[in-house]
C-alpha atoms as a PDB file:
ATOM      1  CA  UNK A   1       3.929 -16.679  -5.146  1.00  0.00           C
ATOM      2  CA  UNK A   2       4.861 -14.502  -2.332  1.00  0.00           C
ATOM      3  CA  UNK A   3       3.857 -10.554  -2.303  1.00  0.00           C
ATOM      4  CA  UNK A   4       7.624  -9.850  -3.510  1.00  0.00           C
ATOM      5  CA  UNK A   5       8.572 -12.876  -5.831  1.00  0.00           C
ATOM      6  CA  UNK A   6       7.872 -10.784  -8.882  1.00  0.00           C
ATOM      7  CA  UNK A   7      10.688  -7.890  -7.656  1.00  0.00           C
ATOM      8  CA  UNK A   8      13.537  -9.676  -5.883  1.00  0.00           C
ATOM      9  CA  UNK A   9      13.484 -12.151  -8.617  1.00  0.00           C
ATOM     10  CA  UNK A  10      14.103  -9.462 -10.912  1.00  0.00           C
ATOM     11  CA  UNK A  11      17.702  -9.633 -12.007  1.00  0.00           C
ATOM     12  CA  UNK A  12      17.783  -6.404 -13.731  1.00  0.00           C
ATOM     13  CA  UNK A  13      16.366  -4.600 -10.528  1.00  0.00           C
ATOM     14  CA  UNK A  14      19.167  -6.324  -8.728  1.00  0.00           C
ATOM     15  CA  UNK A  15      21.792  -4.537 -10.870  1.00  0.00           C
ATOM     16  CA  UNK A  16      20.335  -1.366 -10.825  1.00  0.00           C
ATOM     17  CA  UNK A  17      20.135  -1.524  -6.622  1.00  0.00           C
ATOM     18  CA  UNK A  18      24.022  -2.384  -6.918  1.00  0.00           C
ATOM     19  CA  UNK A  19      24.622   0.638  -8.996  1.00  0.00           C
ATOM     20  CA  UNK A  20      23.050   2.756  -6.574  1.00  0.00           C
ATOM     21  CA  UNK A  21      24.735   1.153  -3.766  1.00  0.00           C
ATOM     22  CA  UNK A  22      28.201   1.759  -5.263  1.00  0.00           C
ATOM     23  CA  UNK A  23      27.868   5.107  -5.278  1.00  0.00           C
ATOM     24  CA  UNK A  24      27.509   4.691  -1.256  1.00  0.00           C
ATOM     25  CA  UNK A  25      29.821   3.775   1.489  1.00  0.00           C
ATOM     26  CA  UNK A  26      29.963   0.108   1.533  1.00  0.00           C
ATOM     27  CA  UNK A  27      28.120   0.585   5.312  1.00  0.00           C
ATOM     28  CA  UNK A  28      25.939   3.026   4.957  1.00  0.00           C
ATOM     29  CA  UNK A  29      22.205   2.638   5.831  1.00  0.00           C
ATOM     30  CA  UNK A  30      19.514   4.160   4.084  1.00  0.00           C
ATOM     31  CA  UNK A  31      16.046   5.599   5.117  1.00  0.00           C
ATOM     32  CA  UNK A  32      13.708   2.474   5.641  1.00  0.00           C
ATOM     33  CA  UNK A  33      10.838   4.078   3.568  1.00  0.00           C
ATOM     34  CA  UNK A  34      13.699   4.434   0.513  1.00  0.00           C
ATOM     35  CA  UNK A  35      14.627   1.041   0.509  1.00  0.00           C
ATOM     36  CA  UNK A  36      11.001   0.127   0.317  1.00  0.00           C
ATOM     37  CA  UNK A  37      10.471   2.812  -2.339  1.00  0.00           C
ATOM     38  CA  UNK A  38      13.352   1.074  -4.478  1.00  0.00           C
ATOM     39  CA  UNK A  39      12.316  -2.526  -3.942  1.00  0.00           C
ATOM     40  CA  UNK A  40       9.240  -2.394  -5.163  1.00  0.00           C
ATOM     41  CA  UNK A  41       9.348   0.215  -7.643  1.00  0.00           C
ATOM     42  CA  UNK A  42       8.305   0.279 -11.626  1.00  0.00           C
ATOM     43  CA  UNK A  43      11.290  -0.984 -12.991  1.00  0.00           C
ATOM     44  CA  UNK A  44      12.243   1.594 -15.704  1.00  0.00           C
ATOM     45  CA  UNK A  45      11.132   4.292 -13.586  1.00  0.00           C
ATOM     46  CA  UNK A  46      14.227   2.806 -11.107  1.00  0.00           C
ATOM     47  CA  UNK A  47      16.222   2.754 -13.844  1.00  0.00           C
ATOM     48  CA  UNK A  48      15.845   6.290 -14.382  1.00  0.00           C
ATOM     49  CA  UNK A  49      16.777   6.922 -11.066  1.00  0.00           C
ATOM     50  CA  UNK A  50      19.872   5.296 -10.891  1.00  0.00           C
ATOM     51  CA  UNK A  51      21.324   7.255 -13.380  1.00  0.00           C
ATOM     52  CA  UNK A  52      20.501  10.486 -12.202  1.00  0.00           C
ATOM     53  CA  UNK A  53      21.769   9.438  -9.001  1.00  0.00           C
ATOM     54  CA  UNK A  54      24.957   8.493 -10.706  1.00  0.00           C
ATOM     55  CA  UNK A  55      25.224  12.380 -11.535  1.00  0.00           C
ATOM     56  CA  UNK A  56      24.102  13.883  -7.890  1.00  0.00           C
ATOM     57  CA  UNK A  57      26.937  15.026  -5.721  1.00  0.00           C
ATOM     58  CA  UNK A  58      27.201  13.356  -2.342  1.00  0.00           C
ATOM     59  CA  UNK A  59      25.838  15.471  -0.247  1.00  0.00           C
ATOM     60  CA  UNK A  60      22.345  15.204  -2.422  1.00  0.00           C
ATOM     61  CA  UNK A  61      22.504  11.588  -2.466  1.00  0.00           C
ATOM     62  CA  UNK A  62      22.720  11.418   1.386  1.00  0.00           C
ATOM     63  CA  UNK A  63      20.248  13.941   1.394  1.00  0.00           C
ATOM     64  CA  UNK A  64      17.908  11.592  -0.483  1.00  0.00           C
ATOM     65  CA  UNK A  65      18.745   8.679   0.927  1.00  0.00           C
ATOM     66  CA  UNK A  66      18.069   9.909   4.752  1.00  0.00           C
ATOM     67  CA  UNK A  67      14.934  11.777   4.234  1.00  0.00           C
ATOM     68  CA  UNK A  68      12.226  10.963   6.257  1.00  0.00           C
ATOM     69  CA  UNK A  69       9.640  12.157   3.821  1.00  0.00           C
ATOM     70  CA  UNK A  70       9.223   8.780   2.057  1.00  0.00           C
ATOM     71  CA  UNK A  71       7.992   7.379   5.553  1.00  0.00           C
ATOM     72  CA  UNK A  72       6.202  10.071   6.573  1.00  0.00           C
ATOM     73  CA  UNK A  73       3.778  10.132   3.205  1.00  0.00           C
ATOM     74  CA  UNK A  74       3.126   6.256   3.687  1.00  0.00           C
ATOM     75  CA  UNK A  75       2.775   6.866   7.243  1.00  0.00           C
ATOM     76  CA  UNK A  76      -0.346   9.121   6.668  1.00  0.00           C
ATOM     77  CA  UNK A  77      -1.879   6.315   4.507  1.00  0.00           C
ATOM     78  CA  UNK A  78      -2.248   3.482   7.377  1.00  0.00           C
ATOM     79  CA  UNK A  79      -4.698   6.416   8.464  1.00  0.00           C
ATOM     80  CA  UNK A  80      -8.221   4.591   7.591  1.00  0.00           C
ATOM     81  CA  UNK A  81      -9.931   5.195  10.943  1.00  0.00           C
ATOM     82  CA  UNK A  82     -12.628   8.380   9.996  1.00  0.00           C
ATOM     83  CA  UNK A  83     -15.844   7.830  11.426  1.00  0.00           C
ATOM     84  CA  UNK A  84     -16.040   4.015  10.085  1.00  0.00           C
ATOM     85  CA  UNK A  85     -18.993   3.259  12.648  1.00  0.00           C
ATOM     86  CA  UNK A  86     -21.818   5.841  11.294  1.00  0.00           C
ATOM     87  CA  UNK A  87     -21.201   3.736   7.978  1.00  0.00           C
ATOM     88  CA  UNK A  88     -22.556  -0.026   8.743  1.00  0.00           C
ATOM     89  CA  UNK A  89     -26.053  -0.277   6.727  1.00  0.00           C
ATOM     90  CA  UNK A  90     -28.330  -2.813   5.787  1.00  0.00           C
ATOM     91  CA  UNK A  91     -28.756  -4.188   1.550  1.00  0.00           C
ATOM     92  CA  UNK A  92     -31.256  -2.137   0.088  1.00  0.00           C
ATOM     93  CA  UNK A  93     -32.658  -2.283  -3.408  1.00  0.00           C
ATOM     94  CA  UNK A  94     -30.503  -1.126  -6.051  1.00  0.00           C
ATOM     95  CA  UNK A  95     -33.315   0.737  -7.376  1.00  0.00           C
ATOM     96  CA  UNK A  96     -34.405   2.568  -4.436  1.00  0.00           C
ATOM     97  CA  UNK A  97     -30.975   3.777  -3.415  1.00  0.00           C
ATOM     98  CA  UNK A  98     -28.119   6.495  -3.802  1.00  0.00           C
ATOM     99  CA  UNK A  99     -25.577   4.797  -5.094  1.00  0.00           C
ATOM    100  CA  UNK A 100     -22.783   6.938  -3.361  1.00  0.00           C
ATOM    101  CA  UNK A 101     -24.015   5.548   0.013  1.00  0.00           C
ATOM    102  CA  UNK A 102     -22.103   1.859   0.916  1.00  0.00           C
ATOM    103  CA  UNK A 103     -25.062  -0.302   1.196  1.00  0.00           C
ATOM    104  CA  UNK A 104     -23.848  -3.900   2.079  1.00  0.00           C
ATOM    105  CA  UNK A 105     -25.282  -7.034   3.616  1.00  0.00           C
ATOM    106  CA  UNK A 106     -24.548  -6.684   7.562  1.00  0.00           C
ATOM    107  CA  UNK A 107     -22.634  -9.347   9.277  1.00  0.00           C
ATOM    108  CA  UNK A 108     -21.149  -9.187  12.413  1.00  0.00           C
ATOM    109  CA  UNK A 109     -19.634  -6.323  13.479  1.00  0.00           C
ATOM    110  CA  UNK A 110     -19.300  -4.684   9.888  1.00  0.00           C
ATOM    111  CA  UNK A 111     -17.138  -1.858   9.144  1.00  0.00           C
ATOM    112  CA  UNK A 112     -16.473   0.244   5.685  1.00  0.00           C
ATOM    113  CA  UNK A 113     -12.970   0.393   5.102  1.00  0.00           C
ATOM    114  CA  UNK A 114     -12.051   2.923   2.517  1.00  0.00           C
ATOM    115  CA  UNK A 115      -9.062   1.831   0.276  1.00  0.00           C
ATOM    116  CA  UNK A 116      -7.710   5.507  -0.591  1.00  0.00           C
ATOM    117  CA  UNK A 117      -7.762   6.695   2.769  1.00  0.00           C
ATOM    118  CA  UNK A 118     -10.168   9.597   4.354  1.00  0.00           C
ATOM    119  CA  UNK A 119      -6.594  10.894   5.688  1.00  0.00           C
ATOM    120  CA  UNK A 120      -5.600  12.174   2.690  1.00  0.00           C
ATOM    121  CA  UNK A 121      -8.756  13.874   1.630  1.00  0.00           C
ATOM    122  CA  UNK A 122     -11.186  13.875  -1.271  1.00  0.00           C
ATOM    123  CA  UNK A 123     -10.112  16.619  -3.522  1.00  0.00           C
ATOM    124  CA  UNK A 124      -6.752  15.879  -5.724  1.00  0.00           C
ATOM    125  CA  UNK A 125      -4.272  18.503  -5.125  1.00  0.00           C
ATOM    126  CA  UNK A 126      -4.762  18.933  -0.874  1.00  0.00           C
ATOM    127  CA  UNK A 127      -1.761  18.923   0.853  1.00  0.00           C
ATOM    128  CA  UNK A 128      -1.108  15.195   1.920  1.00  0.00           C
ATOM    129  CA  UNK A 129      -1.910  13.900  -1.527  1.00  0.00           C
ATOM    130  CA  UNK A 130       0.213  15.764  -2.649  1.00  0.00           C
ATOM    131  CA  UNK A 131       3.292  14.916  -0.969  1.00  0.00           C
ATOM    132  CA  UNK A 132       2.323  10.853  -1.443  1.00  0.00           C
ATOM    133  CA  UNK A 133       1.926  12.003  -5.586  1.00  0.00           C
ATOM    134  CA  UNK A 134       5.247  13.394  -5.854  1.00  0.00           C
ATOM    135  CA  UNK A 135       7.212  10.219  -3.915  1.00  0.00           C
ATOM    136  CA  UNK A 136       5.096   8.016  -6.285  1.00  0.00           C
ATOM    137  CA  UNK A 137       6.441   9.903  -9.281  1.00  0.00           C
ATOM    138  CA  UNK A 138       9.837   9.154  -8.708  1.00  0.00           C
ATOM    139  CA  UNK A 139       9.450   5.332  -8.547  1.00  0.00           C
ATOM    140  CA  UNK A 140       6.176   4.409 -10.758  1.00  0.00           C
ATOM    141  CA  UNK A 141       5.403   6.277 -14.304  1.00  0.00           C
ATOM    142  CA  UNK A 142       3.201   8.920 -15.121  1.00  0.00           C
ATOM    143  CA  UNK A 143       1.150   6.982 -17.088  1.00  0.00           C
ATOM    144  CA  UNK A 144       0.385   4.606 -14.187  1.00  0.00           C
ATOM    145  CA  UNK A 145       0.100   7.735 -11.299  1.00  0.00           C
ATOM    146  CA  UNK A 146      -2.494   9.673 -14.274  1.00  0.00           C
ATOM    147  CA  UNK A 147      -4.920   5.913 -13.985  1.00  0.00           C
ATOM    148  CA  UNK A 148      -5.001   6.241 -10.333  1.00  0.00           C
ATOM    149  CA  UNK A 149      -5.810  10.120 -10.146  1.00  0.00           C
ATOM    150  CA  UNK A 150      -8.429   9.636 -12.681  1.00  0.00           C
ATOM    151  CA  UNK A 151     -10.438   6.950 -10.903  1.00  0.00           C
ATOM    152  CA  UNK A 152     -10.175   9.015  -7.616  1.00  0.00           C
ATOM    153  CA  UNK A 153     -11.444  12.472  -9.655  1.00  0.00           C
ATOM    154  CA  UNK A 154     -14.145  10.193 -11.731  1.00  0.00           C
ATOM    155  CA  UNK A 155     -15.398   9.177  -8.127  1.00  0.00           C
ATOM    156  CA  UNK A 156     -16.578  13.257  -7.654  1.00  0.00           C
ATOM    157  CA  UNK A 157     -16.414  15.033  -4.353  1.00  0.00           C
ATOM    158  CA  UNK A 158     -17.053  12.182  -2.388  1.00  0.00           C
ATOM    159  CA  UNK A 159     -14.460  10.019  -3.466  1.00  0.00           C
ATOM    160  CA  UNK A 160     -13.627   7.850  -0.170  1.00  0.00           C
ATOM    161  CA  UNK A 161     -17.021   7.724   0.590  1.00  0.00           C
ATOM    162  CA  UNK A 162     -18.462   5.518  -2.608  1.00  0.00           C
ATOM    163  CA  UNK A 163     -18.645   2.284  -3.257  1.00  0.00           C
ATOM    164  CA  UNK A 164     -15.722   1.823  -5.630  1.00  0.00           C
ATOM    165  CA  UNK A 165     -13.193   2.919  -2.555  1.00  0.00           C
ATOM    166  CA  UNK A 166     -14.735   0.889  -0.016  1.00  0.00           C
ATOM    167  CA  UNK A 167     -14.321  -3.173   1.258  1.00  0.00           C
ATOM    168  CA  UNK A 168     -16.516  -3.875   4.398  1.00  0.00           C
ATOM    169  CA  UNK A 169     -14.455  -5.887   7.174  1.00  0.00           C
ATOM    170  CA  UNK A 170     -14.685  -6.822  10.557  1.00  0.00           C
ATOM    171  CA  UNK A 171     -12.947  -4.012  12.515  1.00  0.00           C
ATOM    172  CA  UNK A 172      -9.954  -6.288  13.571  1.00  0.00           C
ATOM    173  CA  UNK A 173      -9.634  -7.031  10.066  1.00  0.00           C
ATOM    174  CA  UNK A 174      -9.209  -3.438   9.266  1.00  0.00           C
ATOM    175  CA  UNK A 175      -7.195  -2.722  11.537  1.00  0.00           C
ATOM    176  CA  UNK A 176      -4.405  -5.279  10.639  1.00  0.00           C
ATOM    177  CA  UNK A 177      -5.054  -4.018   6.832  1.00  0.00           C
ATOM    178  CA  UNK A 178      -3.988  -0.297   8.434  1.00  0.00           C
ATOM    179  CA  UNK A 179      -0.959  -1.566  10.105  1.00  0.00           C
ATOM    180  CA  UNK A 180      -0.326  -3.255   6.677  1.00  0.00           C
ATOM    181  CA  UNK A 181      -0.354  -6.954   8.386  1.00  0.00           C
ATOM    182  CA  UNK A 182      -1.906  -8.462   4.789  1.00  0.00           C
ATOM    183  CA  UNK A 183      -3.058  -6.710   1.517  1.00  0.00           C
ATOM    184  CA  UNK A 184      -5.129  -8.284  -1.033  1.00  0.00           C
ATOM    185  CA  UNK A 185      -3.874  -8.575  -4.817  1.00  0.00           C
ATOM    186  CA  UNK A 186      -6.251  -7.328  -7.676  1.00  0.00           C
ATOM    187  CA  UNK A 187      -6.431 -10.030 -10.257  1.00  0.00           C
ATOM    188  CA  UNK A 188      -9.352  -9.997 -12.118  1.00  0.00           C
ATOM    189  CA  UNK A 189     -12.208  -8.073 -12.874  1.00  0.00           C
ATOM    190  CA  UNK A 190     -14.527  -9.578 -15.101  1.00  0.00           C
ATOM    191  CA  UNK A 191     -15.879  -7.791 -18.340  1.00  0.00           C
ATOM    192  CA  UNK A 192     -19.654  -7.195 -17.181  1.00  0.00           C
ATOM    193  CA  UNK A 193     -18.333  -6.008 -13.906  1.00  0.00           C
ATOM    194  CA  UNK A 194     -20.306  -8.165 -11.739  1.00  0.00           C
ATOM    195  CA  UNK A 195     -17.264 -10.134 -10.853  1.00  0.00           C
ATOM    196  CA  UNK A 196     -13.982  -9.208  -8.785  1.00  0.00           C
ATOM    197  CA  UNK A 197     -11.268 -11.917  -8.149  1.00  0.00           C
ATOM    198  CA  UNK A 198      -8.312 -10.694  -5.712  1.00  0.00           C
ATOM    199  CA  UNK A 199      -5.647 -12.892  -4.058  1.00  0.00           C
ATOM    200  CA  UNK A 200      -5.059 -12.590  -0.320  1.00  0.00           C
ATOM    201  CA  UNK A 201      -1.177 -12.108   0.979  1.00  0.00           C
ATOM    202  CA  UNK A 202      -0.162 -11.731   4.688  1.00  0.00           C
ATOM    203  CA  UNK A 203       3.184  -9.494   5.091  1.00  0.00           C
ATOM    204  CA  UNK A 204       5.321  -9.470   7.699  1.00  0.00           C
ATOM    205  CA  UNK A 205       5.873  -6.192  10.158  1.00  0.00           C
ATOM    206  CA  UNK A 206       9.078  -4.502   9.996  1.00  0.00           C
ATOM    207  CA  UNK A 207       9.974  -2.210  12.410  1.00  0.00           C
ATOM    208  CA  UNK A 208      11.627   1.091  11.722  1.00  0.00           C
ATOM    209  CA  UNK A 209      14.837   0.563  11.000  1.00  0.00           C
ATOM    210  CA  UNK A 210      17.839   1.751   8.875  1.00  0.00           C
ATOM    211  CA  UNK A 211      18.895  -0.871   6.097  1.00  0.00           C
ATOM    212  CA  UNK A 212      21.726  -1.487   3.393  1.00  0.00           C
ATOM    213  CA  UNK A 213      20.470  -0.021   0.196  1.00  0.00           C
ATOM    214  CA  UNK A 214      21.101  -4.240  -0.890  1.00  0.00           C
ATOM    215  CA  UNK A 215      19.350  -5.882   1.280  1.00  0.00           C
ATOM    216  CA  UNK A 216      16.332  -8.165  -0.039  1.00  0.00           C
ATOM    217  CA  UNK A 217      12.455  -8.137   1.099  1.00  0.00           C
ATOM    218  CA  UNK A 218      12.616 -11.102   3.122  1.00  0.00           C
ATOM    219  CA  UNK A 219       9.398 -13.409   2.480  1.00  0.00           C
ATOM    220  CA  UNK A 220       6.418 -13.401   5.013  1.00  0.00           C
ATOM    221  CA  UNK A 221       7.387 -15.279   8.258  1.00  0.00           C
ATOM    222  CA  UNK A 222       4.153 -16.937   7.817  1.00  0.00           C
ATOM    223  CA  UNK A 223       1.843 -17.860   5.331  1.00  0.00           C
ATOM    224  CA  UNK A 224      -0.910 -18.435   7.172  1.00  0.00           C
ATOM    225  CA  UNK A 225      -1.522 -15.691  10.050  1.00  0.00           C
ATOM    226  CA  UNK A 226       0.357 -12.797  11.261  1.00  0.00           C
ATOM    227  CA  UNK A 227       3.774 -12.698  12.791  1.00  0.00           C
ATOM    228  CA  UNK A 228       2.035 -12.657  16.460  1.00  0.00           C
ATOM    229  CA  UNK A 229      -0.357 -15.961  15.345  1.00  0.00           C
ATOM    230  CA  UNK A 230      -3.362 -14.095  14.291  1.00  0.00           C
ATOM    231  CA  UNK A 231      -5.757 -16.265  12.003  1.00  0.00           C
ATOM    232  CA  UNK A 232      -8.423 -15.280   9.875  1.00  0.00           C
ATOM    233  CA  UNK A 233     -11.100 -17.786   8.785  1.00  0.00           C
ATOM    234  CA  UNK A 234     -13.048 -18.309   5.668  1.00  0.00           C
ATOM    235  CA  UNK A 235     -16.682 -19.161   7.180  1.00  0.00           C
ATOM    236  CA  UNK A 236     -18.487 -20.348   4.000  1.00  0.00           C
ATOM    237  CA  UNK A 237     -15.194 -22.858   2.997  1.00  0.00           C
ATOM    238  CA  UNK A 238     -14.850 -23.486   6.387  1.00  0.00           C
ATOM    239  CA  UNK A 239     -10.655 -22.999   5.946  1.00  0.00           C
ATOM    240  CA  UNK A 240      -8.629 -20.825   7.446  1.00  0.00           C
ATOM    241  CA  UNK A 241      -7.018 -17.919   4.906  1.00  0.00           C
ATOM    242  CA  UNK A 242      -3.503 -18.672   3.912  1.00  0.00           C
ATOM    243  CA  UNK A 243      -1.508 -16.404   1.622  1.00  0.00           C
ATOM    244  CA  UNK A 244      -2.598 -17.192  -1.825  1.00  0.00           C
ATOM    245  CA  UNK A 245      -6.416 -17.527  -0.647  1.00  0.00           C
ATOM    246  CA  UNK A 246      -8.631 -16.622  -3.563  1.00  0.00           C
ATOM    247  CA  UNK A 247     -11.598 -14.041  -2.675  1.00  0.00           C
ATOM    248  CA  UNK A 248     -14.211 -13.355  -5.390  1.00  0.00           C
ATOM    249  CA  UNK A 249     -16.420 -10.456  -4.631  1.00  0.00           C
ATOM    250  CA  UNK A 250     -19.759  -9.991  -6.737  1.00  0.00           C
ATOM    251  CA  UNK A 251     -22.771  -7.607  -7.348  1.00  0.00           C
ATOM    252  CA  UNK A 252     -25.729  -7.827  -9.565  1.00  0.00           C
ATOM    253  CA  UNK A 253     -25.905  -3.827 -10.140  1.00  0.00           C
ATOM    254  CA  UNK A 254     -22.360  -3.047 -11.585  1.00  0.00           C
ATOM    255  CA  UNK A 255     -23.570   0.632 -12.320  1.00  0.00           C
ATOM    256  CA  UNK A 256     -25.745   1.480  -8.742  1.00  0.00           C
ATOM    257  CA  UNK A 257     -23.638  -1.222  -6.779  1.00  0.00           C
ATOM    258  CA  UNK A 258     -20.292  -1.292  -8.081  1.00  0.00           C
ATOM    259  CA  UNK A 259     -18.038  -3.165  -7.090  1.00  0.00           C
ATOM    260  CA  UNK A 260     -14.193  -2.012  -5.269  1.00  0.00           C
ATOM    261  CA  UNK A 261     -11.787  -0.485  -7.895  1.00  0.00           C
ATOM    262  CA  UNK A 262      -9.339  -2.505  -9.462  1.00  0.00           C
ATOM    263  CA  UNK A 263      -7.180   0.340  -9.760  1.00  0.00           C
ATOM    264  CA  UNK A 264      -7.284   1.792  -6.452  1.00  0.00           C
ATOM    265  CA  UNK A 265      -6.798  -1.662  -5.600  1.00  0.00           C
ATOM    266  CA  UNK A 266      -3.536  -2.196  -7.748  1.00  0.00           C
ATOM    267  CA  UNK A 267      -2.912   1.318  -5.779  1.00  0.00           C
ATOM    268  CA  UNK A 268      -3.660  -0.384  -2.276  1.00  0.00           C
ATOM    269  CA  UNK A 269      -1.398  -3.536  -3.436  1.00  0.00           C
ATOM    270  CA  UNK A 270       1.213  -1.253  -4.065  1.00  0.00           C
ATOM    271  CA  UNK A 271       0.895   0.907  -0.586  1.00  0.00           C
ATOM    272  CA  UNK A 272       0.156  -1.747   1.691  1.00  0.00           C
ATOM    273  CA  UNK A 273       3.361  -3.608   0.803  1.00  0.00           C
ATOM    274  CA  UNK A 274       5.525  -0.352   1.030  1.00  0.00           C
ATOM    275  CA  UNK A 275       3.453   0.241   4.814  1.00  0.00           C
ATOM    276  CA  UNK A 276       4.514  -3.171   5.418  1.00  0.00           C
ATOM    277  CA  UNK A 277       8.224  -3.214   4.418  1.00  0.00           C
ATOM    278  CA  UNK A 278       9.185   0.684   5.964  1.00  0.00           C
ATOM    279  CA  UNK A 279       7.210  -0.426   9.047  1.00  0.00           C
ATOM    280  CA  UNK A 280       5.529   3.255   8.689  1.00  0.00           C
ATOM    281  CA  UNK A 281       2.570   2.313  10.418  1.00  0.00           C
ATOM    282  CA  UNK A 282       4.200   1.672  13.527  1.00  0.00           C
ATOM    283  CA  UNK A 283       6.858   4.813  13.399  1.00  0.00           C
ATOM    284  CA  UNK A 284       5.965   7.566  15.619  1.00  0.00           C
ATOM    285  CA  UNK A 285       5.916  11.237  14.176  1.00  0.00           C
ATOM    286  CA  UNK A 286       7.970  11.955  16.888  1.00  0.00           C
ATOM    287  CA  UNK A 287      10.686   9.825  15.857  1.00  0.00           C
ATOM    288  CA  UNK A 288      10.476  10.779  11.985  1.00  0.00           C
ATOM    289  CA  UNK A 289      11.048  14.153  13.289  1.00  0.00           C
ATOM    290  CA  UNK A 290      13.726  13.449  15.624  1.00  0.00           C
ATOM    291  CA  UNK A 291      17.315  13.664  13.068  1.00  0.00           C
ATOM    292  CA  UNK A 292      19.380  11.128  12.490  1.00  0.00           C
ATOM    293  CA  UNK A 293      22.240  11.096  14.247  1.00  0.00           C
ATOM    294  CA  UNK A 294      25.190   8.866  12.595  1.00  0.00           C
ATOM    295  CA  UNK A 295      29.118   8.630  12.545  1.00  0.00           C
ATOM    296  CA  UNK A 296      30.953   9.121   9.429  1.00  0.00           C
ATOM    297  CA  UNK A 297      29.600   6.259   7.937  1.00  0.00           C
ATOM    298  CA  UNK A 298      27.024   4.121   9.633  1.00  0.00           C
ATOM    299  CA  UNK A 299      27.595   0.337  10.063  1.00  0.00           C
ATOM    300  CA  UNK A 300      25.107  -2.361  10.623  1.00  0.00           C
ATOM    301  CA  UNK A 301      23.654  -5.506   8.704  1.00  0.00           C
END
């Protein structure tokens, strides 16, 4: 399954995307982070939305529909960089060690890649959080935004720093995760905690660009590297990782060694493909700044 089967197959999303572009100028393009926003989103949540935007007056749904903001909040989260290099350490004892400190087995290379970003700060409620909260609320329910806020303030102070918000990766490797080349798919965590299946998906890059509120997700050019032939390899199955590639990750100290969140993880799944499909990691500031100039209706494909 491809890392948008489950929402373009979605008949019921389809008709609500159709009521909301009826209400439009049959050529008129919206904001690309918006059209990612409504692709993906919770499906009664989008529901919701259409009919309020059914009651808005034009001028509010253009306003909506052209803001910038729902680029510029996923924009901030391809920000992963921090000071990853002062974080590489050796496997210690469980027993002998702080627990908040990531303590994995060095390979080559080895970075810790935090999966809520150090960008948008520890403490729920600072500005940038903020901003990414409130564009979540309008596609994905409370109940699901309250599960992700609570693992992030259950993590304390620290939260990007512990081991339930970090994966350790090869720098390239993070780096294509910040540009939101691939994400990985939670799938299974098993009931002792010692066991963590997730499902790896390339995604396409998408530039910038204006789209019809209509238009699809297209599927991942490839399935097996990114869209400029970058491959990663499995070295202990000796294969190289395909979309669909099953990754189990394991510790023997769920409570001093946990392992990555599932729910910041279900979080990540749901960021990375947004990243991917409003091609905000590759937007400059400058140019979500700049405004939009456009005729009386814009035209395009």
């Amino acid at each position: 399954m491809g890392p948008y089967d489950a929402e373009i197959n979605d008949q019921r999303r389809v008709e609500l995307v159709n009521r909301i572009a009826a209400r439009l100028h049959p050529n008129r393009l919206v904001e690309p982070g918006f059209w990612a926003y409504i692709s993906l989103s919770n499906i009664e949540q989008l529901a919701s939305f259409a009919d309020q935007f059914d009651r808005y007056f034009a001028f509010s749904r253009l306003s909506i529909i052209e803001d910038t903001s729902w680029t510029k909040t996923l924009r901030i989260w391809t920000k992963r960089d921090g000071d990853a290099e002062d974080k590489i350490e050796t496997t210690v004892d469980a027993g002998e060690t702080d627990y908040r400190a990531p303590k994995y087995e060095r390979g080559d290379c080895l970075q810790t890649a935090p999966i809520f970003p150090d960008s948008l700060g520890n403490a729920i409620g600072q500005e940038g959080q903020c901003d990414l909260w409130e564009m979540l609320s309008v596609f994905w329910s409370a109940e699901q935004l309250t599960r992700w806020k609570s693992v992030l303030a259950g993590l304390g102070p620290d939260a990007t720093e512990v081991p339930e918000n970090l994966f350790t990766a090869d720098p390239m490797i993070r780096g294509l995760w910040n540009k939101g080349q691939f994400a990985p798919k939670p799938v299974q965590l098993s009931a002792n905690r010692k066991q963590l299946t997730v499902e790896f998906h390339w995604l396409s890059h998408h530039a910038y660009a204006r789209k019809r509120v209509q238009t699809l997700p297209p599927p991942p050019r490839n399935l097996d590297s990114t869209d400029r032939g970058t491959l990663l390899f499995d070295c202990r199955a000796m294969e190289i990782i395909r979309t669909g590639h099953v990754i189990t990750l394991t510790t023997e100290h769920p409570d001093t060694l946990p392992l990555p969140s599932i729910d910041l993880l279900e979080m990540q799944w749901v960021l990375s493909r947004l990243v991917a499909l409003s091609g905000a990691a590759d937007v400059s500031k400058e140019e979500l700044d700049s405004p939009h100039e456009r005729s009386a209706c814009d035209s395009g494909n």
